[in-house]
PDB file of N, CA and C in Angstrom:
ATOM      1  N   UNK A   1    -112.085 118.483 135.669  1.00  0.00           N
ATOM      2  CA  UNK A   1    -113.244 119.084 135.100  1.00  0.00           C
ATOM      3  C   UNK A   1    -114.086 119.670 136.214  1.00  0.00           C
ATOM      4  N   UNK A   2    -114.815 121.091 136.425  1.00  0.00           N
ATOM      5  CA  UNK A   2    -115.406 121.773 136.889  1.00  0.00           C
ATOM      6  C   UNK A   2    -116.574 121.318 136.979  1.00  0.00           C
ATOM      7  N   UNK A   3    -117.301 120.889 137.623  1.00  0.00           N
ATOM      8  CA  UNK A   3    -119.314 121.169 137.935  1.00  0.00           C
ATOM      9  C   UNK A   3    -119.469 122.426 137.930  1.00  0.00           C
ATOM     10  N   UNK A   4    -120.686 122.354 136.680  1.00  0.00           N
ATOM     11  CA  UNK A   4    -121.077 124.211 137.091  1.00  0.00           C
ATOM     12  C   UNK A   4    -122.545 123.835 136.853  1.00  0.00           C
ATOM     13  N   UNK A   5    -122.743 122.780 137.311  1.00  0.00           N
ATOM     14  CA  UNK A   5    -124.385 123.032 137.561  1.00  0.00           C
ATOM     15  C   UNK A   5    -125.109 122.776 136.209  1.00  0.00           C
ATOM     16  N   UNK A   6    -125.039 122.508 135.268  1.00  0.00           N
ATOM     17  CA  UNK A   6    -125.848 122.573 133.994  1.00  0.00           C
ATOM     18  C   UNK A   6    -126.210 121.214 133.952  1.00  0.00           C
ATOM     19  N   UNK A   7    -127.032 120.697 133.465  1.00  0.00           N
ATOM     20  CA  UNK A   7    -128.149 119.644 132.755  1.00  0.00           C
ATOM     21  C   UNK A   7    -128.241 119.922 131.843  1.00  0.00           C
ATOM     22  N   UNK A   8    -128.358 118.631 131.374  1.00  0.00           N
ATOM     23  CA  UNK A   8    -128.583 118.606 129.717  1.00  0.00           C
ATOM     24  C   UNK A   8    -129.823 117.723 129.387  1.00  0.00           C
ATOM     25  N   UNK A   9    -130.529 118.069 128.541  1.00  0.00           N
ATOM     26  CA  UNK A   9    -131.549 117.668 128.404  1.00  0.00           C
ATOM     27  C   UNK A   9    -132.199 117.471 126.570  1.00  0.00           C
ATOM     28  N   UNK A  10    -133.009 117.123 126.234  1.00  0.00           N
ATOM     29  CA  UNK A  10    -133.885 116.510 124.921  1.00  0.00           C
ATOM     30  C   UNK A  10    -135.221 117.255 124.818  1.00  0.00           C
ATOM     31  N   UNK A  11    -134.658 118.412 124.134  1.00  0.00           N
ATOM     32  CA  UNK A  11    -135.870 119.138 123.462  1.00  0.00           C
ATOM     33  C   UNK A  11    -136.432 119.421 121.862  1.00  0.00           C
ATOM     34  N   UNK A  12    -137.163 118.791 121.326  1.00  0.00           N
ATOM     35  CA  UNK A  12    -137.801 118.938 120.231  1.00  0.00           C
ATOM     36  C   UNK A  12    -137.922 120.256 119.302  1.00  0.00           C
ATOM     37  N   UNK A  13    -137.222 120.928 118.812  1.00  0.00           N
ATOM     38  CA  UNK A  13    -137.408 121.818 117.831  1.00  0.00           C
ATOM     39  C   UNK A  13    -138.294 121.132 116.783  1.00  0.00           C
ATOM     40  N   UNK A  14    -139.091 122.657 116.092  1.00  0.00           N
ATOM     41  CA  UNK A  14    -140.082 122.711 115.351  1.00  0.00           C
ATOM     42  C   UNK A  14    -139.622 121.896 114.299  1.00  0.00           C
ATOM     43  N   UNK A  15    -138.820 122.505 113.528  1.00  0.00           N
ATOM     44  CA  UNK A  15    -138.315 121.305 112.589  1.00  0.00           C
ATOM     45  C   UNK A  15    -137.621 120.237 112.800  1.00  0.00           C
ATOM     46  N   UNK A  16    -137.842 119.857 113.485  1.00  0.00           N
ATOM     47  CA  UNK A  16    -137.554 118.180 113.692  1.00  0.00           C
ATOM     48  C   UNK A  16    -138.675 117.213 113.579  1.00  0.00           C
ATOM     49  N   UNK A  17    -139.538 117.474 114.466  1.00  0.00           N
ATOM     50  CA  UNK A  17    -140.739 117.005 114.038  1.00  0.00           C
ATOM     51  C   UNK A  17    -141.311 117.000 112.604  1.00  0.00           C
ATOM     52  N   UNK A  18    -141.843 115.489 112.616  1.00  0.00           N
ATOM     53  CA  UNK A  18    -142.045 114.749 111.780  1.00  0.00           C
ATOM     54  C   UNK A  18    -143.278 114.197 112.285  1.00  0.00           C
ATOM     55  N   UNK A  19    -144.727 114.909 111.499  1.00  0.00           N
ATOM     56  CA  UNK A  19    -145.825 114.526 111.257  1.00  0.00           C
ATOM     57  C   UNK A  19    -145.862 113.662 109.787  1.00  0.00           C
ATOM     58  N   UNK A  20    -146.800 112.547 110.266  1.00  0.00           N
ATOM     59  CA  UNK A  20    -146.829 112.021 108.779  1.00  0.00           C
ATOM     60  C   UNK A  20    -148.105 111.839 108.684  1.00  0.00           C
ATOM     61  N   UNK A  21    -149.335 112.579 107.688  1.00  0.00           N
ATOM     62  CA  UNK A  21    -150.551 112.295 107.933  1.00  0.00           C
ATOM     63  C   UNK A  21    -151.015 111.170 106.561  1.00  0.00           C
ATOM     64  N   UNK A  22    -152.156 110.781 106.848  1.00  0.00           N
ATOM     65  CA  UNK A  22    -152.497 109.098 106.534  1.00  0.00           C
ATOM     66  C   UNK A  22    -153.527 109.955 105.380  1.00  0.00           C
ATOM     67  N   UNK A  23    -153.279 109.589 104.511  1.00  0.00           N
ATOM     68  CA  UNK A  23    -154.118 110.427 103.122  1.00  0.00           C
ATOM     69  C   UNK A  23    -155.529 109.542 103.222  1.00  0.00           C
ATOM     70  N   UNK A  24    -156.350 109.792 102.982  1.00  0.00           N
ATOM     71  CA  UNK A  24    -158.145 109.221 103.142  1.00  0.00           C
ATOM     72  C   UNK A  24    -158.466 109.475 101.424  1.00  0.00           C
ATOM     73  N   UNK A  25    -158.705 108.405 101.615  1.00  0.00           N
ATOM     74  CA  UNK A  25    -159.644 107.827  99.954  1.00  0.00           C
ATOM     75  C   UNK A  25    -161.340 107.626 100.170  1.00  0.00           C
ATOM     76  N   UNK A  26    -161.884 108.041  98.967  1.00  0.00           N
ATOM     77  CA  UNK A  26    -162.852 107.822  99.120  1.00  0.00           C
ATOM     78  C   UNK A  26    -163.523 106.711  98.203  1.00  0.00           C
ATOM     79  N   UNK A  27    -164.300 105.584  98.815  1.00  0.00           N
ATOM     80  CA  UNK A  27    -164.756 104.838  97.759  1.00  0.00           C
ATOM     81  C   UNK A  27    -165.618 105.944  96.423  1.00  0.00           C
ATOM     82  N   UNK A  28    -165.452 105.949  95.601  1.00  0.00           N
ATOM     83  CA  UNK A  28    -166.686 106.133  94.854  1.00  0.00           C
ATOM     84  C   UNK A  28    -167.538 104.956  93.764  1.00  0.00           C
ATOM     85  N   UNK A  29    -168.465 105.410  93.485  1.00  0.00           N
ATOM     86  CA  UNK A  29    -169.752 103.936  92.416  1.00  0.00           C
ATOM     87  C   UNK A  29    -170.050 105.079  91.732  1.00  0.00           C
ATOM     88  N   UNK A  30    -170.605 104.251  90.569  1.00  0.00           N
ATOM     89  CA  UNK A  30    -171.461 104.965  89.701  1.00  0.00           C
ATOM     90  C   UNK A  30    -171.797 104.262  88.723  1.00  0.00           C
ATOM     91  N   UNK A  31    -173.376 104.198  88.672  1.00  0.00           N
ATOM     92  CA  UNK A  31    -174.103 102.728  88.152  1.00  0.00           C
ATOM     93  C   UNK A  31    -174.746 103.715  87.274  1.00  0.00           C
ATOM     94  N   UNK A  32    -174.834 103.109  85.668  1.00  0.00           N
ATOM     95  CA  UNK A  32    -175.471 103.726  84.076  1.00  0.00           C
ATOM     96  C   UNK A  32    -175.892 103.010  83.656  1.00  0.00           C
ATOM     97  N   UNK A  33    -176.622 102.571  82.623  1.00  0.00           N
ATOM     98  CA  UNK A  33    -176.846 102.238  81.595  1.00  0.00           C
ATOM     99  C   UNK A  33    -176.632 103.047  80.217  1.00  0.00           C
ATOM    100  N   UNK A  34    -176.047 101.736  78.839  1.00  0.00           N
ATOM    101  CA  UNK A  34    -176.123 102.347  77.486  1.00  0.00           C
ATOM    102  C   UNK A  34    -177.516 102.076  76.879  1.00  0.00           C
ATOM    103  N   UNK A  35    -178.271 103.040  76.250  1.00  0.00           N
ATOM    104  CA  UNK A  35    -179.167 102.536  75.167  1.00  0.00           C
ATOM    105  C   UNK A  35    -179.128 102.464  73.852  1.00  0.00           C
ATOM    106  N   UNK A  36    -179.926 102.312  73.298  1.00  0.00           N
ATOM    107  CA  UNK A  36    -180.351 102.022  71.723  1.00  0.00           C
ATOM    108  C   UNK A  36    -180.838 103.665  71.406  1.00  0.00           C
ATOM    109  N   UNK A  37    -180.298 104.654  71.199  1.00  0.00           N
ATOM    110  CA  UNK A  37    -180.844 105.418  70.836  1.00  0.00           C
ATOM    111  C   UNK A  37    -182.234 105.217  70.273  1.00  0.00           C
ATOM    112  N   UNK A  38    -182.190 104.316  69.454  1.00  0.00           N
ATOM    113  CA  UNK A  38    -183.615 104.479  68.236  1.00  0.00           C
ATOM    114  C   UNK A  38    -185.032 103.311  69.303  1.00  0.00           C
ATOM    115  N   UNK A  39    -184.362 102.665  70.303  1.00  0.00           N
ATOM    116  CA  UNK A  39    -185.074 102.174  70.918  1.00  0.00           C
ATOM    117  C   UNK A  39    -184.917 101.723  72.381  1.00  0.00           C
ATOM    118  N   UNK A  40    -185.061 102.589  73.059  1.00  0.00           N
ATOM    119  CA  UNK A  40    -184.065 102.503  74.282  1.00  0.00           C
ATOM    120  C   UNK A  40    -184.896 100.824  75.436  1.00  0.00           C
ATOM    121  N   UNK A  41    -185.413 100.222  74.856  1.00  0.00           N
ATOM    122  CA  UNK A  41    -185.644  98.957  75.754  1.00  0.00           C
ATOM    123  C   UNK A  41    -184.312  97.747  75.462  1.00  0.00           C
ATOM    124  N   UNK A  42    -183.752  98.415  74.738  1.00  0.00           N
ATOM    125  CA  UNK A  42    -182.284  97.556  74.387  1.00  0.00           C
ATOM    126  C   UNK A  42    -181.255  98.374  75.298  1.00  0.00           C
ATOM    127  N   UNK A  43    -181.031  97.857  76.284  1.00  0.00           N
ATOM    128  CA  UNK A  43    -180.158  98.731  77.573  1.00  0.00           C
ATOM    129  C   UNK A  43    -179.189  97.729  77.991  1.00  0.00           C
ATOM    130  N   UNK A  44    -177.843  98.167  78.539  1.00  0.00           N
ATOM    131  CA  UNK A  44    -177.085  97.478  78.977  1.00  0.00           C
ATOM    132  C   UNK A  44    -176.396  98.165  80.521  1.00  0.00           C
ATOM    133  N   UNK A  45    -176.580  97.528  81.402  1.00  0.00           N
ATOM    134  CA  UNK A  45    -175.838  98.165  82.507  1.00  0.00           C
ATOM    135  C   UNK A  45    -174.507  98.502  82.551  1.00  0.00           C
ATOM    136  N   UNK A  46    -173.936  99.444  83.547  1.00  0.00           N
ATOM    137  CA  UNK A  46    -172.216  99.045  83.457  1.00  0.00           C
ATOM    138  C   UNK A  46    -172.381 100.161  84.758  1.00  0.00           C
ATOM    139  N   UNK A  47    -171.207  99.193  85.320  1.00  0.00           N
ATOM    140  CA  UNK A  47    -170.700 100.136  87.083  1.00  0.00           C
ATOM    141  C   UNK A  47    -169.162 100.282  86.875  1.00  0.00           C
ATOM    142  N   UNK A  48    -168.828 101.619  87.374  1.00  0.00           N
ATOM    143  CA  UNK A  48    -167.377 101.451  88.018  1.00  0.00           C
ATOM    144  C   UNK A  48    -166.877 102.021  89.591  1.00  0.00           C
ATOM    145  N   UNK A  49    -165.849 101.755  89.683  1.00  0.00           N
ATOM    146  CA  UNK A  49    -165.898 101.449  91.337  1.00  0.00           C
ATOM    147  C   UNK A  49    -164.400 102.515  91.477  1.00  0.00           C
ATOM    148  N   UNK A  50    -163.749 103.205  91.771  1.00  0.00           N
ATOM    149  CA  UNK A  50    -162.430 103.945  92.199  1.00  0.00           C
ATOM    150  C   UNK A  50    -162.644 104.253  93.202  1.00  0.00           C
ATOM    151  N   UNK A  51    -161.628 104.992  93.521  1.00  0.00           N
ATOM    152  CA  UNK A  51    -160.849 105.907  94.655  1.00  0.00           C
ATOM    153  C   UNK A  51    -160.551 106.950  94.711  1.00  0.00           C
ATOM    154  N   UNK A  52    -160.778 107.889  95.900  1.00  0.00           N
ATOM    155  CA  UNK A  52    -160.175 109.285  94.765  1.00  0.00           C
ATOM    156  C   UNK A  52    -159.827 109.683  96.532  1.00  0.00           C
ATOM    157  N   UNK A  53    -158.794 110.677  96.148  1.00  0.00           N
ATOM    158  CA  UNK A  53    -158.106 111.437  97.415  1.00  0.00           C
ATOM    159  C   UNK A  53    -159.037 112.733  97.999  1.00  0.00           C
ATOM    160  N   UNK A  54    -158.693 113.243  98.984  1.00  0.00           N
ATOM    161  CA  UNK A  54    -159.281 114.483  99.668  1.00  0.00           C
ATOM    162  C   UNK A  54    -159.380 115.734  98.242  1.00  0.00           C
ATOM    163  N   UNK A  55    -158.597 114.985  97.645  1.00  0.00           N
ATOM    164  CA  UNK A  55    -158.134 116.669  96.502  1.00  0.00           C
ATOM    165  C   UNK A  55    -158.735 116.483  95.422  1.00  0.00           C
ATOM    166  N   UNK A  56    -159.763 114.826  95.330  1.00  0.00           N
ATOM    167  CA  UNK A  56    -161.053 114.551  93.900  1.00  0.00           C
ATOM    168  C   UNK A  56    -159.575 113.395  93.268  1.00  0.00           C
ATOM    169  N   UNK A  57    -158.316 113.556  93.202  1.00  0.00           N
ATOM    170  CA  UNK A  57    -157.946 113.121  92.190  1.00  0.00           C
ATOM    171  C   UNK A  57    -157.626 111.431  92.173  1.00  0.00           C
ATOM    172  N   UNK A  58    -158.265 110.662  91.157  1.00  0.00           N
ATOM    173  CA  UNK A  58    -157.936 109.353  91.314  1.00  0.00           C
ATOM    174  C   UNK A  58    -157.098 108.588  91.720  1.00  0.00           C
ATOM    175  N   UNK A  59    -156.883 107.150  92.464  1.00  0.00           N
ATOM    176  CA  UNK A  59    -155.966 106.641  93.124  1.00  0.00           C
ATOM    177  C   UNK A  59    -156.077 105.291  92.663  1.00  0.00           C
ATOM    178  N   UNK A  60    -155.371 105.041  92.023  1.00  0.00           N
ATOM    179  CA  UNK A  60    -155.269 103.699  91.763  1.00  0.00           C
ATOM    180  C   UNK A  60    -155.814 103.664  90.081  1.00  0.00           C
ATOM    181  N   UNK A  61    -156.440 102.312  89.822  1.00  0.00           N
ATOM    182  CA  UNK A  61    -156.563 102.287  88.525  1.00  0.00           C
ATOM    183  C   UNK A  61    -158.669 102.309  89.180  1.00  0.00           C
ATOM    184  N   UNK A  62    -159.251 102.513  87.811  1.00  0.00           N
ATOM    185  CA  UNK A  62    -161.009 102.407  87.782  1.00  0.00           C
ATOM    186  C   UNK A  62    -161.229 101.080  87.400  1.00  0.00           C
ATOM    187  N   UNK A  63    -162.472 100.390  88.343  1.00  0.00           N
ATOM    188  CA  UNK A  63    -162.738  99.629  88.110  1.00  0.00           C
ATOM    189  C   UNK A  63    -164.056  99.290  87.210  1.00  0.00           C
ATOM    190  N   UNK A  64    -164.018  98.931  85.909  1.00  0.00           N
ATOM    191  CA  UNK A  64    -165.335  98.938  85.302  1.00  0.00           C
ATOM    192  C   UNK A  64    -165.814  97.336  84.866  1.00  0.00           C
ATOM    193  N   UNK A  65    -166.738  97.714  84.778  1.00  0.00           N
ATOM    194  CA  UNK A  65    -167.838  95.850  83.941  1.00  0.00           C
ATOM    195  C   UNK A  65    -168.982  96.425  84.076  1.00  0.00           C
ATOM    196  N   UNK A  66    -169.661  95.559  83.202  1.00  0.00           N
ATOM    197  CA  UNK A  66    -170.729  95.493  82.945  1.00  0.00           C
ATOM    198  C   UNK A  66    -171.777  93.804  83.662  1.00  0.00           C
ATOM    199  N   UNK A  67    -173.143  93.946  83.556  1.00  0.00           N
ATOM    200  CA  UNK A  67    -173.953  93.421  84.216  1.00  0.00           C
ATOM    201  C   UNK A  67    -174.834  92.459  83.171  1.00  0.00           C
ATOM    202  N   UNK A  68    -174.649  91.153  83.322  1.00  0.00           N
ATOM    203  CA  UNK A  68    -175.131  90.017  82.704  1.00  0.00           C
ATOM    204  C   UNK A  68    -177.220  90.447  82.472  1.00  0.00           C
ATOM    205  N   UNK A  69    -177.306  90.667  81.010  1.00  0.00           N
ATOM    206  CA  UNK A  69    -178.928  90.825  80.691  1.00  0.00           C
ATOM    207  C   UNK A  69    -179.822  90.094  82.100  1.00  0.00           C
ATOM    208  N   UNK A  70    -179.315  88.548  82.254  1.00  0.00           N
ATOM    209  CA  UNK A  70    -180.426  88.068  82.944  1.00  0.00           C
ATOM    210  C   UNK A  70    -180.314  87.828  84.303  1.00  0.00           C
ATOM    211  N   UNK A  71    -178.583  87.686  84.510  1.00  0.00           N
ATOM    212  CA  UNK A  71    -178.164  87.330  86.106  1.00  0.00           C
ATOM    213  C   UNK A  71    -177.638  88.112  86.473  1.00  0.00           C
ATOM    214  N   UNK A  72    -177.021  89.348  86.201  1.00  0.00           N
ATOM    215  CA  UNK A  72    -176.848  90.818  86.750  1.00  0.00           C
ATOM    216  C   UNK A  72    -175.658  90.254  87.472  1.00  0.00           C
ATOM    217  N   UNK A  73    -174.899  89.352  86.723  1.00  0.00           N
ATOM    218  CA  UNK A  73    -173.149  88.773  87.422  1.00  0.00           C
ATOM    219  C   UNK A  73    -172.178  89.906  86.624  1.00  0.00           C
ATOM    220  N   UNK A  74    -171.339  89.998  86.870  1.00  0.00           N
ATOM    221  CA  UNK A  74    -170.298  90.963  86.626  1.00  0.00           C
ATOM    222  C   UNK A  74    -169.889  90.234  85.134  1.00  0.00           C
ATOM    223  N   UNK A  75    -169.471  90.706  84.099  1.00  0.00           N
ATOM    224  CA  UNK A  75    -169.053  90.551  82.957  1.00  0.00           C
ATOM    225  C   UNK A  75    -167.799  91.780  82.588  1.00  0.00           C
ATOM    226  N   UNK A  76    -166.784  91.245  82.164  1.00  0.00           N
ATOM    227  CA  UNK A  76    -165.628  91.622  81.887  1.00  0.00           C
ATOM    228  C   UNK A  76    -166.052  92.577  80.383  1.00  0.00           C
ATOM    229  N   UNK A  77    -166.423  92.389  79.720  1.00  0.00           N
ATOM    230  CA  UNK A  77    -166.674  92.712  78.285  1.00  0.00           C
ATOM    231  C   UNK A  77    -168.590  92.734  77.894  1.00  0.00           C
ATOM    232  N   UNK A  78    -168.845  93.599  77.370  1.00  0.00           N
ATOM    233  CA  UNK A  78    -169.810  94.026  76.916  1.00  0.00           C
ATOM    234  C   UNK A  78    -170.785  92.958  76.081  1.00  0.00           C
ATOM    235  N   UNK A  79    -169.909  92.035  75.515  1.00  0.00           N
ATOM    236  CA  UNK A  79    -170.461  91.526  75.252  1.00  0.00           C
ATOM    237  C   UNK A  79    -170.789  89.794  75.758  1.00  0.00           C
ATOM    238  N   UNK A  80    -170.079  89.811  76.909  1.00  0.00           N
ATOM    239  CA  UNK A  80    -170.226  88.492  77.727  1.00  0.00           C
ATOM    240  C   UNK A  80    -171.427  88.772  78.395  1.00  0.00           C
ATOM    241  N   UNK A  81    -171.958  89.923  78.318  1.00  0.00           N
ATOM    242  CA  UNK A  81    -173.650  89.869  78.635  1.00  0.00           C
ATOM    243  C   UNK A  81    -174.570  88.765  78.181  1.00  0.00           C
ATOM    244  N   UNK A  82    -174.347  88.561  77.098  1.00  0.00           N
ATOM    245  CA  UNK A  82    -175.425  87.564  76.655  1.00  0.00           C
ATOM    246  C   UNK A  82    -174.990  86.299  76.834  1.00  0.00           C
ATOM    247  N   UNK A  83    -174.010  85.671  77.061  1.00  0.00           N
ATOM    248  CA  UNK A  83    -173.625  84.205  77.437  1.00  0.00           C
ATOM    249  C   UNK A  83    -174.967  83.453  78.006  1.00  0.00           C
ATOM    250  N   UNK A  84    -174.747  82.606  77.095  1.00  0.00           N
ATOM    251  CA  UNK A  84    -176.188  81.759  78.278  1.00  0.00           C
ATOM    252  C   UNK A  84    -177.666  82.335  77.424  1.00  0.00           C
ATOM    253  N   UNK A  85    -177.591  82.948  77.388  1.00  0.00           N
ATOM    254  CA  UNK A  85    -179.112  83.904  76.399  1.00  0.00           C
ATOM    255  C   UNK A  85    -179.633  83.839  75.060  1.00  0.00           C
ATOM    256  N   UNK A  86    -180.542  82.875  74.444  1.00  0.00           N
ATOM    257  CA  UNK A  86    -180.547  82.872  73.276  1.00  0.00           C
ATOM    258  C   UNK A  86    -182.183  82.508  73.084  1.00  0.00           C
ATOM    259  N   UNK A  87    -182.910  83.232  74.200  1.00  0.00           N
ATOM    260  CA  UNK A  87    -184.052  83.592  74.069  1.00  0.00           C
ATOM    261  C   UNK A  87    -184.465  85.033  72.892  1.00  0.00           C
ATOM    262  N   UNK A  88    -183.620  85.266  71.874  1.00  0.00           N
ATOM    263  CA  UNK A  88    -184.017  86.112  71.319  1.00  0.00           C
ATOM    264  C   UNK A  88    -184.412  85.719  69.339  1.00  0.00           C
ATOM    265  N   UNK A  89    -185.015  86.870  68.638  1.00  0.00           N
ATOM    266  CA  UNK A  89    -185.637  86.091  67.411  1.00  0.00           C
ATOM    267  C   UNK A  89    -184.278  87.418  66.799  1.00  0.00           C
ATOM    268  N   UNK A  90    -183.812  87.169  65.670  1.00  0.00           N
ATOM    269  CA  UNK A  90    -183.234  87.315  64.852  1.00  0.00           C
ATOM    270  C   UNK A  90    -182.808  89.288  64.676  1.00  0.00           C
ATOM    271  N   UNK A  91    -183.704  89.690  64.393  1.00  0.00           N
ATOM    272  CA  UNK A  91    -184.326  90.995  64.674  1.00  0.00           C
ATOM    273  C   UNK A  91    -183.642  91.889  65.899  1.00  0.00           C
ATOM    274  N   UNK A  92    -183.828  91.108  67.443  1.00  0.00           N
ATOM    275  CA  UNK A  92    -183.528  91.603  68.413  1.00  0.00           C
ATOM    276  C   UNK A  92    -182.327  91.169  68.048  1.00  0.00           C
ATOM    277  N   UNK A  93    -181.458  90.108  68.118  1.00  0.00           N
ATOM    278  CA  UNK A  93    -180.096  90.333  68.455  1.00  0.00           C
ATOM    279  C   UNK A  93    -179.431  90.591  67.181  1.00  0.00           C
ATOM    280  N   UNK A  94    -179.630  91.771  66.233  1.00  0.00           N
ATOM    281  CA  UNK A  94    -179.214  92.641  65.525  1.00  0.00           C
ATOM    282  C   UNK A  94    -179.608  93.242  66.713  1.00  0.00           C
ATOM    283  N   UNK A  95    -180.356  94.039  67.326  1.00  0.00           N
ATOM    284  CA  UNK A  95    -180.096  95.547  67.711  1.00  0.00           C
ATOM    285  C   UNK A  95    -179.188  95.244  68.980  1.00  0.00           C
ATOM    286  N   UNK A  96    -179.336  93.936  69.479  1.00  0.00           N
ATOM    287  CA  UNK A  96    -178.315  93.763  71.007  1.00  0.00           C
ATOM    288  C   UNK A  96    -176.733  94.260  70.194  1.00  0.00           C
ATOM    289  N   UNK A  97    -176.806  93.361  69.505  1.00  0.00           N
ATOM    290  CA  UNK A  97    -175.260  93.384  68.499  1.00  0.00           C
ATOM    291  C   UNK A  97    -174.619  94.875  68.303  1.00  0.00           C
ATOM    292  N   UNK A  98    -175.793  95.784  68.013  1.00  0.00           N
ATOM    293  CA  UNK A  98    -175.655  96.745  67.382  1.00  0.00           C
ATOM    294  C   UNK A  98    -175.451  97.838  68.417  1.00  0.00           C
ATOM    295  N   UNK A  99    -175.998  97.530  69.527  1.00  0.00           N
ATOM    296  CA  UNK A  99    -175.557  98.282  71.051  1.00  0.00           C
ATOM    297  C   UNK A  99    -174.325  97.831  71.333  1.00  0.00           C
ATOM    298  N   UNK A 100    -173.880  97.042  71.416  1.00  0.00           N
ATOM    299  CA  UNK A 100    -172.740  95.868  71.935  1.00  0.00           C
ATOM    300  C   UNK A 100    -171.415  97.466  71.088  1.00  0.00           C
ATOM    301  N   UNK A 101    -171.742  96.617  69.514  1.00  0.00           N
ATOM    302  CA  UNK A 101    -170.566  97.514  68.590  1.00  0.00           C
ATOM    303  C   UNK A 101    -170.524  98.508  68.920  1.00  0.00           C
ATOM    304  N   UNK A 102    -171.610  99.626  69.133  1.00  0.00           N
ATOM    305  CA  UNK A 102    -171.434 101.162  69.509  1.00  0.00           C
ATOM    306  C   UNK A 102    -170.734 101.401  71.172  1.00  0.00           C
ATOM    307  N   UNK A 103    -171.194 100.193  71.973  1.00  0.00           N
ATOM    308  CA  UNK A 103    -170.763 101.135  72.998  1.00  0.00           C
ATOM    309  C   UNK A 103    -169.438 100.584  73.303  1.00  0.00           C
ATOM    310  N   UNK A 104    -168.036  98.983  72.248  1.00  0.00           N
ATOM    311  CA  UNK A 104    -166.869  99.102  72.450  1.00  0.00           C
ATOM    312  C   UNK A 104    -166.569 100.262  71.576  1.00  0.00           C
ATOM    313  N   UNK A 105    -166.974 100.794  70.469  1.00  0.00           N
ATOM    314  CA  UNK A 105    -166.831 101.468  69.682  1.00  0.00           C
ATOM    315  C   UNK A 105    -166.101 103.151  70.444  1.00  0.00           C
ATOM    316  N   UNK A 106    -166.648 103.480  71.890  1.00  0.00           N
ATOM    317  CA  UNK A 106    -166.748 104.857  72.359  1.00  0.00           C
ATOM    318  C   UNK A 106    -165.004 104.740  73.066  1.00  0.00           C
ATOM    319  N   UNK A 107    -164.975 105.845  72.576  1.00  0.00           N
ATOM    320  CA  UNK A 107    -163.468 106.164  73.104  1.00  0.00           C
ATOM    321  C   UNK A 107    -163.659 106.495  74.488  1.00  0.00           C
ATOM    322  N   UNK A 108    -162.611 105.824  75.223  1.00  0.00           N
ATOM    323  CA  UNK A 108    -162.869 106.813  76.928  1.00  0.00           C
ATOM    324  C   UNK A 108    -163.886 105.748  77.613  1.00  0.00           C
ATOM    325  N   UNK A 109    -164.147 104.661  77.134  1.00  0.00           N
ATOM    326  CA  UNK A 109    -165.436 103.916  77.979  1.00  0.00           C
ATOM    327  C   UNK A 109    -165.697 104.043  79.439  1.00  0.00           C
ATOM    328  N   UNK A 110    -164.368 104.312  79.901  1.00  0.00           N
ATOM    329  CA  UNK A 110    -164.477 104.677  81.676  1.00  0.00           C
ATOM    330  C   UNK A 110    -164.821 105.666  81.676  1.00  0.00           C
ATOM    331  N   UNK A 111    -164.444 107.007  81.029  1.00  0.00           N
ATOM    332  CA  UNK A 111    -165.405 108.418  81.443  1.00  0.00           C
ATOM    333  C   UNK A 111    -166.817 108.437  81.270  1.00  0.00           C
ATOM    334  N   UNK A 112    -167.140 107.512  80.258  1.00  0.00           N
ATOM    335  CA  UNK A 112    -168.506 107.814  80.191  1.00  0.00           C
ATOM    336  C   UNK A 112    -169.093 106.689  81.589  1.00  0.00           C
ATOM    337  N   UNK A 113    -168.842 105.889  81.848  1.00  0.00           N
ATOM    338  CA  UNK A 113    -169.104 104.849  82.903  1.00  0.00           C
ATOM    339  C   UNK A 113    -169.048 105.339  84.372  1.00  0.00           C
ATOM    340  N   UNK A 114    -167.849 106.411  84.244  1.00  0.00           N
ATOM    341  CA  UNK A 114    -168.046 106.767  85.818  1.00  0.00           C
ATOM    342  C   UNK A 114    -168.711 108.495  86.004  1.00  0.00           C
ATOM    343  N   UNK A 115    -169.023 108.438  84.573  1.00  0.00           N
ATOM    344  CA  UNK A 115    -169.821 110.009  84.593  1.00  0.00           C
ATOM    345  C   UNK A 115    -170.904 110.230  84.524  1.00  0.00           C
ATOM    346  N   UNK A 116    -171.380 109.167  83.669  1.00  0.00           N
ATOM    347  CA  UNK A 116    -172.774 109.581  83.267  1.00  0.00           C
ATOM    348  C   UNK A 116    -173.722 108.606  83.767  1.00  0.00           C
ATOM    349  N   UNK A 117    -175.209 108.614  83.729  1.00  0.00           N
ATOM    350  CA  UNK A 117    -175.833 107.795  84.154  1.00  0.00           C
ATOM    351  C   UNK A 117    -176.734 107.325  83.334  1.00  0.00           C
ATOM    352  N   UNK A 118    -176.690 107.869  81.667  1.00  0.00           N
ATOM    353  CA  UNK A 118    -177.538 107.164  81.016  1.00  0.00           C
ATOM    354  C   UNK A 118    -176.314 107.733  79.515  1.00  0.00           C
ATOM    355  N   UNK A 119    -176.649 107.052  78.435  1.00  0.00           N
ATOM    356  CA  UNK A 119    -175.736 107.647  77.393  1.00  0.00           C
ATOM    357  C   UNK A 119    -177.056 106.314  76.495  1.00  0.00           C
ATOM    358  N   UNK A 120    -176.948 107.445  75.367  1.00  0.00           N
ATOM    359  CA  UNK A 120    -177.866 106.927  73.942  1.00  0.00           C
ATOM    360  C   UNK A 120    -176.623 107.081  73.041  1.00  0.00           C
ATOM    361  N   UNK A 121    -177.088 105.367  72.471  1.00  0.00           N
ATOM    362  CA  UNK A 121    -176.634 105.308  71.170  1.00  0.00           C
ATOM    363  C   UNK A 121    -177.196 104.587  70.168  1.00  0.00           C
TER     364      UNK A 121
END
């Protein structure tokens, strides 16, 4: 075999390279309350919590609950608000009740939770 001088060497063409970039989420919140249309001092809180990519679009699943009337603890269901609460006369918890029914009642409960910041019903 001949020497003719050549080296060989390890050079990177364009397509070979392999960038892999790290996608960035953004926390997002968004804290509402439902009312009583006909009397809005009957209010119920509710937060939800996601993720969303550089491009807006959601990542993962939304996180929603609602906020205990007196201890503002996280409650799974709308109506585990009142647990513990029975400081009320007859009257009022018809209209709590009656907020409670309307707002499992709303189709979409997460759009309105992570959209809006007040909703009457």
């Amino acid at each position: 075999m001949k020497n003719i001088g050549a080296s060989v060497g390890v050079f990177p063409t364009q397509g070979e390279k392999k960038v892999e970039e790290e996608e960035e989420y953004i926390e997002k919140k968004n804290e509402m309350y439902f009312c009583l249309d006909e009397n809005p001092t009957y209010h119920i809180f509710a937060v939800g919590k996601w993720y969303e990519n550089t491009a807006g679009e959601v990542i993962g699943d939304v996180d929603t609950y609602f906020l205990h009337i007196l201890s503002n603890q996280r409650c799974e269901s709308v109506w585990d608000c009142f647990d513990g609460w029975s400081e009320q006369d007859e009257k009022s918890a018809e209209k709590w009740e009656t907020l409670c029914q309307r707002i499992e009642d709303l189709p979409s409960i997460e759009a309105f939770i992570c959209d809006e910041k007040r909703v009457e019903l």
